[in-house]
Protein backbone atom coordinates (compact mmCIF):
# COMPACT_ATOMS: atom_id res chain seq x y z
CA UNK A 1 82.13 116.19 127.33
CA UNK A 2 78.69 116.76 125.68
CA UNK A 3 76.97 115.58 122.70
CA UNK A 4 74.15 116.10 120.61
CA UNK A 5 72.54 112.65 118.69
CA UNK A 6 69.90 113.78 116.53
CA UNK A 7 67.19 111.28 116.55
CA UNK A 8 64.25 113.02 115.08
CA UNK A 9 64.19 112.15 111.50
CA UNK A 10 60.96 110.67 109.84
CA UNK A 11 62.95 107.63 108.39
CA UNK A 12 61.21 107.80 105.40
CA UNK A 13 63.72 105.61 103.30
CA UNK A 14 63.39 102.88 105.75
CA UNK A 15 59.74 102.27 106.03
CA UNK A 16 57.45 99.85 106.35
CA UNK A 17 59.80 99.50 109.58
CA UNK A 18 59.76 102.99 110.63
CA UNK A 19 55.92 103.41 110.79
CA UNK A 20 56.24 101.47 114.30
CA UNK A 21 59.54 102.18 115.54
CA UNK A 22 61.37 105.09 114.83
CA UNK A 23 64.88 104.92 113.07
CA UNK A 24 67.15 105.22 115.81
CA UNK A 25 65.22 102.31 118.10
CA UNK A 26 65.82 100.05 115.17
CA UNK A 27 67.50 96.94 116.16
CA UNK A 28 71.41 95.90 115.39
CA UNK A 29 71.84 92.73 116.92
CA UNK A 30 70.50 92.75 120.02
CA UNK A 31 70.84 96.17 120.47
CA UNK A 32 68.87 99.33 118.97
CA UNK A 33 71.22 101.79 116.76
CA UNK A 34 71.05 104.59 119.28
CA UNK A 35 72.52 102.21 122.33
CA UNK A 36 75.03 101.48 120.12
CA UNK A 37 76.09 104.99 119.63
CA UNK A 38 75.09 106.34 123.51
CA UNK A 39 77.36 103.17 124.33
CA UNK A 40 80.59 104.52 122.00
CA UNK A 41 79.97 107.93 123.30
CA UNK A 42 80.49 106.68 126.68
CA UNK A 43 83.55 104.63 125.81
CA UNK A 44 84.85 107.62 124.35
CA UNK A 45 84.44 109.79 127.29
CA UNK A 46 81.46 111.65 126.66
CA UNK A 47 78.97 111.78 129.99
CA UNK A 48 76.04 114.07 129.02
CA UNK A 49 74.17 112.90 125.72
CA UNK A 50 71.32 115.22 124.39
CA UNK A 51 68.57 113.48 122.14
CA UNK A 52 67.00 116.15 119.69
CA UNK A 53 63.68 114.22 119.22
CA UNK A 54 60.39 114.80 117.04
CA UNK A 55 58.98 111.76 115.37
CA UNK A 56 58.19 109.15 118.07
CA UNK A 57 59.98 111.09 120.55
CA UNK A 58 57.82 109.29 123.78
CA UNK A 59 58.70 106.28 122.10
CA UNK A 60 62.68 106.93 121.98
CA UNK A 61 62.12 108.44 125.92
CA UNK A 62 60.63 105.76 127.18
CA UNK A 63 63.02 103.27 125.57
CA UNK A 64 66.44 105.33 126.62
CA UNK A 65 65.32 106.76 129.76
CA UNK A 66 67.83 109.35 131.69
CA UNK A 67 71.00 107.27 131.04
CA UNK A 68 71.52 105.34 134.22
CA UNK A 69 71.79 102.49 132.71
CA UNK A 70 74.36 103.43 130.25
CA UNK A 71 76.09 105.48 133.29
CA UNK A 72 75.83 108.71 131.98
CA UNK A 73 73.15 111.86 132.01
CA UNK A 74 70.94 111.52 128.97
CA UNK A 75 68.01 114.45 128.50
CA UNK A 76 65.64 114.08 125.95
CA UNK A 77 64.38 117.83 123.98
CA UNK A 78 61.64 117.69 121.43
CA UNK A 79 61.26 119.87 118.60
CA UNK A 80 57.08 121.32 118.64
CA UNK A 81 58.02 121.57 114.70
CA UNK A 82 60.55 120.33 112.08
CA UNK A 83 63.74 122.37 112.50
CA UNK A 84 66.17 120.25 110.50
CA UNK A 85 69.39 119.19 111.63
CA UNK A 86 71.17 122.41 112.83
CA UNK A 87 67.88 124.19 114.10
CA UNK A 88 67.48 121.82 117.33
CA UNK A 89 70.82 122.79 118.66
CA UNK A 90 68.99 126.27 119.13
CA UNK A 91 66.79 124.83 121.63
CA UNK A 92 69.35 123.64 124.02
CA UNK A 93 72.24 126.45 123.64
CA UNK A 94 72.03 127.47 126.86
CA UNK A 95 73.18 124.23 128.08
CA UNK A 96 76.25 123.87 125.28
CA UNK A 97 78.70 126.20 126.69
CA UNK A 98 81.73 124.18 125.67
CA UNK A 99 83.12 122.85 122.61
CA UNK A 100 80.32 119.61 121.25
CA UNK A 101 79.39 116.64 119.16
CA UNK A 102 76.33 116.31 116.86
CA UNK A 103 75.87 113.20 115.30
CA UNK A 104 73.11 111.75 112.81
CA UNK A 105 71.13 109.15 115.03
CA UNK A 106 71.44 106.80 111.73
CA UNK A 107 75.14 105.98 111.87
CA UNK A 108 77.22 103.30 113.11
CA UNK A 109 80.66 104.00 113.34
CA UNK A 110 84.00 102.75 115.14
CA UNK A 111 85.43 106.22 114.98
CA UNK A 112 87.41 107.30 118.15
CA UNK A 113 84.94 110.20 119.47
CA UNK A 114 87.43 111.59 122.01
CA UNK A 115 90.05 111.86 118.95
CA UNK A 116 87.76 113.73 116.68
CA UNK A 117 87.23 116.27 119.81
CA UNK A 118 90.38 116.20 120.92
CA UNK A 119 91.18 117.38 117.19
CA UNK A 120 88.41 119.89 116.91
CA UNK A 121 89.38 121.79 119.88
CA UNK A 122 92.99 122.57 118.50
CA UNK A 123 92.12 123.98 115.54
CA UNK A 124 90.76 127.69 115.08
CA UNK A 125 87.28 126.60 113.66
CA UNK A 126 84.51 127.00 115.15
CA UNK A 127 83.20 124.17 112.54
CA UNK A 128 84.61 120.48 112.38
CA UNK A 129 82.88 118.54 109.86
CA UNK A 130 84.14 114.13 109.44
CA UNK A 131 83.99 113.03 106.07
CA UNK A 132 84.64 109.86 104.92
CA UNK A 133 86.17 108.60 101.72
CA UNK A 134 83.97 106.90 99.71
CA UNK A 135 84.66 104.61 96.70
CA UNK A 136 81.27 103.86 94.01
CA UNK A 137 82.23 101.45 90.91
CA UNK A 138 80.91 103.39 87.73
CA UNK A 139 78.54 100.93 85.65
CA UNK A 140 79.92 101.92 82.10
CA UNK A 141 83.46 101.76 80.85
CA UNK A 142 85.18 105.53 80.22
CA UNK A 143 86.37 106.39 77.19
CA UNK A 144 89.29 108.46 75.74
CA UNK A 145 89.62 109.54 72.74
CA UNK A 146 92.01 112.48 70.33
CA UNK A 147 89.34 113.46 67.05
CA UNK A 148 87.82 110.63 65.36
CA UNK A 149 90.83 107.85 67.68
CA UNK A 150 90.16 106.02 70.72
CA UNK A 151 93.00 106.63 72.60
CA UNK A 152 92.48 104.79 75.83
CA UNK A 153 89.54 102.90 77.12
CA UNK A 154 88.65 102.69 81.55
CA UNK A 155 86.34 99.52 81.55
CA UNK A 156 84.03 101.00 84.79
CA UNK A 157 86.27 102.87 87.08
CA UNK A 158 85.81 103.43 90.45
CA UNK A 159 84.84 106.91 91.05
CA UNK A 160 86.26 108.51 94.79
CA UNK A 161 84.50 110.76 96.64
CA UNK A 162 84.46 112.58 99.99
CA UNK A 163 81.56 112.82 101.97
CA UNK A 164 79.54 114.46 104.72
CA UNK A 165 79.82 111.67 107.73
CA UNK A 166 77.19 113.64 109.50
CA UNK A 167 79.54 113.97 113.02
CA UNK A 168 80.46 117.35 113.85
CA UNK A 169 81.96 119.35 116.84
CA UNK A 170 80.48 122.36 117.44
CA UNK A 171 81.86 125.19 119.51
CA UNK A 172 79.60 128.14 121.21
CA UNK A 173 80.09 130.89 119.45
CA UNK A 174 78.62 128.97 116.24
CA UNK A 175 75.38 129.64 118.04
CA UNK A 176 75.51 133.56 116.56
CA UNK A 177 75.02 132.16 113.07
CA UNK A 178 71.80 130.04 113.40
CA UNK A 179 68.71 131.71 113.29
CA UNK A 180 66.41 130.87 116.77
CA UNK A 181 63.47 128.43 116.12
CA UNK A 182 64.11 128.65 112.08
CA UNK A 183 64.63 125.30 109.92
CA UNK A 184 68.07 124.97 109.54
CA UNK A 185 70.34 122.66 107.81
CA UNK A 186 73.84 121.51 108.15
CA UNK A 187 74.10 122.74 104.38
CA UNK A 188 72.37 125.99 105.25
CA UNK A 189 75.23 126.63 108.21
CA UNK A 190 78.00 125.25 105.82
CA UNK A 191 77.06 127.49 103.05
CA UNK A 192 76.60 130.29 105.49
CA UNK A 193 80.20 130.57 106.73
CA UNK A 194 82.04 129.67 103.28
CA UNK A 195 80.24 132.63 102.22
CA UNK A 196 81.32 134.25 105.09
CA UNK A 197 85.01 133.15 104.58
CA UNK A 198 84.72 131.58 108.17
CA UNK A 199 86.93 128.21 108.78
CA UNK A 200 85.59 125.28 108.80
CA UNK A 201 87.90 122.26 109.54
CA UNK A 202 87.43 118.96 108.72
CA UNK A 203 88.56 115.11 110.27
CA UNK A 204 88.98 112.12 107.89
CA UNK A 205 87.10 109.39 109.33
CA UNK A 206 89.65 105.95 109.00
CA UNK A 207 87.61 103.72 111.11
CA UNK A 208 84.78 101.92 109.97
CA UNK A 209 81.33 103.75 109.32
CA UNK A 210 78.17 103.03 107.91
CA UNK A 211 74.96 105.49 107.22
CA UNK A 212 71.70 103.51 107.67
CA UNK A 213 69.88 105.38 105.38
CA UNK A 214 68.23 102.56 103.38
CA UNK A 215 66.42 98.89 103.40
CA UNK A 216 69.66 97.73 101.88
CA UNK A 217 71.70 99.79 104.45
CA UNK A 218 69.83 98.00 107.32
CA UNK A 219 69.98 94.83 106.10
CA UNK A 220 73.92 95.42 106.09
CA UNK A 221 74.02 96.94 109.26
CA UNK A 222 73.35 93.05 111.07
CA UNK A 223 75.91 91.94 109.61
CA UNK A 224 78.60 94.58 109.87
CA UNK A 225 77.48 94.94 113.90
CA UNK A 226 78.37 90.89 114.27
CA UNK A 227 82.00 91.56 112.33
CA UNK A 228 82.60 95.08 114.11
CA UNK A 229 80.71 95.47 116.92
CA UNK A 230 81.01 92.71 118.98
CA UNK A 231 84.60 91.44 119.39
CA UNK A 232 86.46 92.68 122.79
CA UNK A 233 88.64 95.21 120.93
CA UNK A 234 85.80 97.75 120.14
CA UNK A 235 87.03 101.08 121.34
């Protein structure tokens, strides 16, 4: 199985750090966030990783390498200009003849790969999009009320929400829809096939995931890899 980690983001919300190391070589523990997520791939049963690179992208080769250390094939492509996070695949369809992952290189996750593909493959989408659920504690209390009477007061609820979990699987023919060498957004392709009433399918994440978007995010990250990531049971 193939997969796609995009790794070229700027990293902009995470600087001072990401001015010398770009965001996926930043270190959990004692590893850097994209051996932790080559590493899962593996597990999962994923042997040929592709790292969509611009920012840093020598310093992200020379770190990775070809894979053999992780025991799989790992090739590097660089983008010669910003393409955004659906435009890269563009550069490497010839090689993605079969059903594939993209993941954001920012994102640590416990999610069962091979059951998200596994998933993807059965339905009749050419799209699979995770989400996770994702609970945010409102900082004022709600208020009810029938004409001039408070009829019921919700001191701060917790407001749900879905999100994006920025893991897809992508299957060939999505290829006809993206433009060649064009910026071109995971919101851009979404937005694309709702409006052209074409599927798109989507997996609840369950398992633990984190985007390490932010300081605070990073800061988080150590801790959740010592609790998650490093007991025998990891998938």
């Amino acid at each position: 199985m193939k997969a796609v980690i995009l790794a070229g983001g700027l990293g902009t919300r995470l600087k001072p750090f990401t001015e010398i190391i770009p965001k996926p070589l930043l270190p959990i523990g004692e590893k850097a966030v994209l051996e932790v997520q080559i590493e899962a791939l593996s597990r999962n049963g994923f042997d040929e990783i592709y790292l969509a690179t611009n920012y840093k992208s020598d310093y992200i080769q020379n770190f990775i390498g070809n894979g053999d250390r992780y025991g799989i094939n790992i090739i590097i492509s660089k983008e010669k200009k910003p393409l955004g996070t659906v435009g890269p695949l563009t550069l490497l369809k010839d090689k993605l003849q079969e059903p594939f992952l993209v993941m954001n290189g920012d994102i640590l996750t416990l999610l069962n790969f091979s059951s998200l593909y596994e998933f993807a493959i059965s339905t009749q989408s050419l799209l699979t999009v995770s989400i996770k659920e994702f609970i945010t504690p409102f900082q004022f209390g709600n208020i009810f009320f029938d004409g001039d009477y408070v009829t019921k007061i919700d001191e701060k609820p917790k407001i749900k929400t879905n999100i994006l979990a920025g893991i897809y699987i992508f299957k060939p023919e999505i290829f006809e829809l993206i433009p060649d060498d064009e910026y071109f957004g995971m919101d851009m392709l979404i937005n694309k096939m709702l409006n052209l009433k074409i599927p798109i399918s989507k997996y609840e994440i369950k398992e633990y995931w984190l985007d390490i978007g932010q300081i605070d995010d990073f800061q988080l990250a150590q801790l959740m890899y010592k609790e998650h990531f490093t007991s025998s049971d990891i998938l």
